[in-house]
C-alpha atoms as a PDB file:
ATOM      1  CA  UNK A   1     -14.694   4.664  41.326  1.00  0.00           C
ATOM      2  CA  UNK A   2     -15.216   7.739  39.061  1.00  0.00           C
ATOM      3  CA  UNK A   3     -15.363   6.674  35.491  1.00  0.00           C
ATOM      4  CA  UNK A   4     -14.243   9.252  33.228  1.00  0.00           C
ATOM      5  CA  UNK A   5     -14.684   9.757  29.153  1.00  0.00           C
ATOM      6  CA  UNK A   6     -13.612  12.777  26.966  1.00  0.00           C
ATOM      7  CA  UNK A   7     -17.390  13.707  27.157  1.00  0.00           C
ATOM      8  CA  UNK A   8     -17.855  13.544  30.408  1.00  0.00           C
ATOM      9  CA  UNK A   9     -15.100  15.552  31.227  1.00  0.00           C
ATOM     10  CA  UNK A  10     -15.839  18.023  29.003  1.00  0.00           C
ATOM     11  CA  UNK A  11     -19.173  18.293  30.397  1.00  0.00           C
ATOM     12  CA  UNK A  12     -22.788  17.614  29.525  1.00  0.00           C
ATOM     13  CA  UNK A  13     -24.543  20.200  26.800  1.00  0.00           C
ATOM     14  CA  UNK A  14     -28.130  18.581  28.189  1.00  0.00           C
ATOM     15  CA  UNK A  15     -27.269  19.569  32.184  1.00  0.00           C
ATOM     16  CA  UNK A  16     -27.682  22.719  33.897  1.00  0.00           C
ATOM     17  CA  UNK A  17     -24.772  24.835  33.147  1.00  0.00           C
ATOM     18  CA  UNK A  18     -21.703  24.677  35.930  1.00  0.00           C
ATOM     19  CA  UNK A  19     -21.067  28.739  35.832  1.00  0.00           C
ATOM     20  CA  UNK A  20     -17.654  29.773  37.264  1.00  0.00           C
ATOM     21  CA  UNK A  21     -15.518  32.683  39.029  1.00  0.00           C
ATOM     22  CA  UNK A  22     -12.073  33.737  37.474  1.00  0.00           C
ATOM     23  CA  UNK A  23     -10.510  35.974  39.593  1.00  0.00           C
ATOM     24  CA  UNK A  24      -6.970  37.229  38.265  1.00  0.00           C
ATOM     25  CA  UNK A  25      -4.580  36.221  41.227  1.00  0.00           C
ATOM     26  CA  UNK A  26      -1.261  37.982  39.300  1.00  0.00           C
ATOM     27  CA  UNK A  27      -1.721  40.237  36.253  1.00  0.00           C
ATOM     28  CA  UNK A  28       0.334  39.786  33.314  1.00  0.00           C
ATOM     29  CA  UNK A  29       3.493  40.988  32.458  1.00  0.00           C
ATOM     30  CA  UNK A  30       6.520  39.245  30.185  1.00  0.00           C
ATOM     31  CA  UNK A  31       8.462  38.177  33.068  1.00  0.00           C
ATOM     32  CA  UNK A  32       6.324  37.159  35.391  1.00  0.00           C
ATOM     33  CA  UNK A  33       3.540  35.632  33.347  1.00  0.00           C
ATOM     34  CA  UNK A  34       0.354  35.541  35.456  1.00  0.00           C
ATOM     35  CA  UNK A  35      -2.095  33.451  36.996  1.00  0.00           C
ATOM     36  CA  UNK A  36      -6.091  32.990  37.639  1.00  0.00           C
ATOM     37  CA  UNK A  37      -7.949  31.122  40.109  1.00  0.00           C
ATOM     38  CA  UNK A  38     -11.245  29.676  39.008  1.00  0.00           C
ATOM     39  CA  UNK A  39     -13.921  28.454  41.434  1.00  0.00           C
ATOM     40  CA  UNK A  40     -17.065  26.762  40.299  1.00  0.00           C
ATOM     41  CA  UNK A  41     -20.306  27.875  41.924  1.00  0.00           C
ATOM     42  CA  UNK A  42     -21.962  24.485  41.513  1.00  0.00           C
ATOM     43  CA  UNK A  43     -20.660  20.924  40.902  1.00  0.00           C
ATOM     44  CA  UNK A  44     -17.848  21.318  37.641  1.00  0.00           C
ATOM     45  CA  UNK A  45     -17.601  18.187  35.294  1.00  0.00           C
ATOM     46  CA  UNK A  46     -15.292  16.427  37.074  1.00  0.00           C
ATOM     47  CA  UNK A  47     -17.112  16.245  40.256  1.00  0.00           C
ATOM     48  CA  UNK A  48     -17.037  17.714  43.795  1.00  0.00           C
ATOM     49  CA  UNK A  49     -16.641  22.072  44.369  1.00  0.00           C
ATOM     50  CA  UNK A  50     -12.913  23.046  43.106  1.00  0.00           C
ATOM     51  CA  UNK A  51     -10.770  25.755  43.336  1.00  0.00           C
ATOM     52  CA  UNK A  52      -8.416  25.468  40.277  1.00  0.00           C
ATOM     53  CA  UNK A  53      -5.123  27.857  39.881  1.00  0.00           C
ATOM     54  CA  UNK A  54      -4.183  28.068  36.526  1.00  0.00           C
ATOM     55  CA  UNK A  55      -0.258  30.011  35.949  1.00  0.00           C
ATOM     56  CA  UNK A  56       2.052  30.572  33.086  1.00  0.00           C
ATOM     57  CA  UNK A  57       5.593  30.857  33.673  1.00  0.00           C
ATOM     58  CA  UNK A  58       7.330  32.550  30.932  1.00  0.00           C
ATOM     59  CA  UNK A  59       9.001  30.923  28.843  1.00  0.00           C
ATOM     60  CA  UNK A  60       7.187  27.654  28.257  1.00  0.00           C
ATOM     61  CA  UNK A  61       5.484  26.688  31.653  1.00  0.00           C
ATOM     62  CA  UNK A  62       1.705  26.519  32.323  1.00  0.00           C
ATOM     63  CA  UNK A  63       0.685  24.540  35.570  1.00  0.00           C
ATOM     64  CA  UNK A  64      -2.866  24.219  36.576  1.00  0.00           C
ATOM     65  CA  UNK A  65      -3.477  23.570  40.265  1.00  0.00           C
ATOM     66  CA  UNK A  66      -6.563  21.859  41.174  1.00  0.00           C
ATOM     67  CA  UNK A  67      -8.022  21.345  45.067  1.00  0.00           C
ATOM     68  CA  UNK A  68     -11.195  19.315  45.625  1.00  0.00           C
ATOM     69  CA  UNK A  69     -13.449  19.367  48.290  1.00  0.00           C
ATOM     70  CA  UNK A  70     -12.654  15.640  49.246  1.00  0.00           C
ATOM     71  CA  UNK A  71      -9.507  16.786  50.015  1.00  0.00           C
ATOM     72  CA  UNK A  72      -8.085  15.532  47.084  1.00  0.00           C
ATOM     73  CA  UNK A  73      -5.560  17.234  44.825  1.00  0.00           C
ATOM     74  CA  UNK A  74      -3.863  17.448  41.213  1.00  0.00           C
ATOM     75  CA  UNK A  75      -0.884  19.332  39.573  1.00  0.00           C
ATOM     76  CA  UNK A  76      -0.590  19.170  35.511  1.00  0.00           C
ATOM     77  CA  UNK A  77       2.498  20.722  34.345  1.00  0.00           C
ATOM     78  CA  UNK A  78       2.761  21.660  30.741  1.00  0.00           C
ATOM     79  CA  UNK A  79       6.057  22.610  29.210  1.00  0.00           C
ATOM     80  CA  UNK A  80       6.004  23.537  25.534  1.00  0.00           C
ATOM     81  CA  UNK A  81       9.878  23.800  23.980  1.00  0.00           C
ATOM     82  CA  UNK A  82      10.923  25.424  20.696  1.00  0.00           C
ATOM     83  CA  UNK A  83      13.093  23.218  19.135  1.00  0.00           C
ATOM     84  CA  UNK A  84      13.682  24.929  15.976  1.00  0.00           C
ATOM     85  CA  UNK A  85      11.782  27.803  14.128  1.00  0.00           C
ATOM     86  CA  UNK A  86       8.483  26.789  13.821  1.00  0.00           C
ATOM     87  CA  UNK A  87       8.536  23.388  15.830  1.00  0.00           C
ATOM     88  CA  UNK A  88       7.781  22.990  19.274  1.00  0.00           C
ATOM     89  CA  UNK A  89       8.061  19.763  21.628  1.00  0.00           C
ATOM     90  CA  UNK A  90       5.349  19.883  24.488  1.00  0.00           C
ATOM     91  CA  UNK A  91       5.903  17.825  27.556  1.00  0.00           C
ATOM     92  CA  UNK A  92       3.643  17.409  30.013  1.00  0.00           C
ATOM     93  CA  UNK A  93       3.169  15.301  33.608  1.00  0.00           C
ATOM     94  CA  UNK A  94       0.399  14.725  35.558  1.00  0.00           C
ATOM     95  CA  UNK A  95       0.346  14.149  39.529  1.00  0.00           C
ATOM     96  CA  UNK A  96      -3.271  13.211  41.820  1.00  0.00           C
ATOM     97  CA  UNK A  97      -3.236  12.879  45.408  1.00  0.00           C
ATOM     98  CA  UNK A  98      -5.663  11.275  47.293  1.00  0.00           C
ATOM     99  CA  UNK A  99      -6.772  12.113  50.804  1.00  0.00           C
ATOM    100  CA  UNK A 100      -5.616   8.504  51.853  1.00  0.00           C
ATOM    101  CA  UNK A 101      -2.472   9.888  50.091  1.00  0.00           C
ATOM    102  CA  UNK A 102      -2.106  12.501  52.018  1.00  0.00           C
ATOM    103  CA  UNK A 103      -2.650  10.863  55.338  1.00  0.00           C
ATOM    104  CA  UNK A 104      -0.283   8.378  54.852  1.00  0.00           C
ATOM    105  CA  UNK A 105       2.541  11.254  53.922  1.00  0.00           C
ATOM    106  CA  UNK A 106       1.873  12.917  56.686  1.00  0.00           C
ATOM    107  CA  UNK A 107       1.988   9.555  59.409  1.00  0.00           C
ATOM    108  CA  UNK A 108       5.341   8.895  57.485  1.00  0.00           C
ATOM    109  CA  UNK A 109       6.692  12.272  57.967  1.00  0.00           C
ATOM    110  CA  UNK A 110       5.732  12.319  61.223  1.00  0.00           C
ATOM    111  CA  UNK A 111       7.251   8.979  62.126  1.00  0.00           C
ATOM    112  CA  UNK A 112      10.524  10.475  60.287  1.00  0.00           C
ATOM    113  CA  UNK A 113      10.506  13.434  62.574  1.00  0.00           C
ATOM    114  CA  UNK A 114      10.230  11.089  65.370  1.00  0.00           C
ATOM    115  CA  UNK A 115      13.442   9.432  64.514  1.00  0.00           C
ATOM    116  CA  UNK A 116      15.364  12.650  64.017  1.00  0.00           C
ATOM    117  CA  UNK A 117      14.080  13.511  67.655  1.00  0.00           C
ATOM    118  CA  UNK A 118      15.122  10.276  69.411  1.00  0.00           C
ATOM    119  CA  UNK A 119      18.805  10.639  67.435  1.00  0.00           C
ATOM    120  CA  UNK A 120      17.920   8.082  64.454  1.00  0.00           C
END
């Protein structure tokens, strides 16, 4: 069980520093926003190695990617959504994976593609 507080996620000022990579995966332009991947050299905050893919999607979209080394995964979607000059309504949703998660999707896809074989 991880336990998890604002501090501890945003790191510890006494601890070695965690230093980090940022290498630009898509430049930036208006259409096509652009994206970065960032890799930590040692443990990050949160725990384990990462590699972490933040994007923005113009207009309003930024998703950050995240990939642990335990095989475990998250997606945060952010959507921020003028609503009138000035005002802006920001939605977000969070999804984690574990890798028990991820076993289990795959034995139940599997078992579907089974059925589709044998006709079901």
């Amino acid at each position: 069980m991880l336990e998890l507080t604002l501090v501890s996620a945003a790191g510890n000022r006494y601890t070695s520093p965690s230093f980090f990579r940022m290498e630009t995966r898509r430049k930036a332009t208006a259409e096509g926003g652009f994206s970065h991947a960032i890799t930590f050299d040692k443990t990050p905050p949160l725990g384990e190695s990462s590699e972490t893919v933040q994007e923005f999607l113009p207009p309003t979209m930024v998703r950050i990617k995240s990939k642990y080394a335990n095989g475990c995964q998250s997606l945060l979607a952010l959507y921020a959504t003028p609503t009138k000059p000035g005002y802006v309504r920001h939605i977000g949703c969070q999804v984690r994976m574990s890798e028990e998660g991820r076993e289990r999707r795959r034995r139940r896809e599997e078992t579907r593609g089974e059925g589709e074989r044998r006709g079901g």
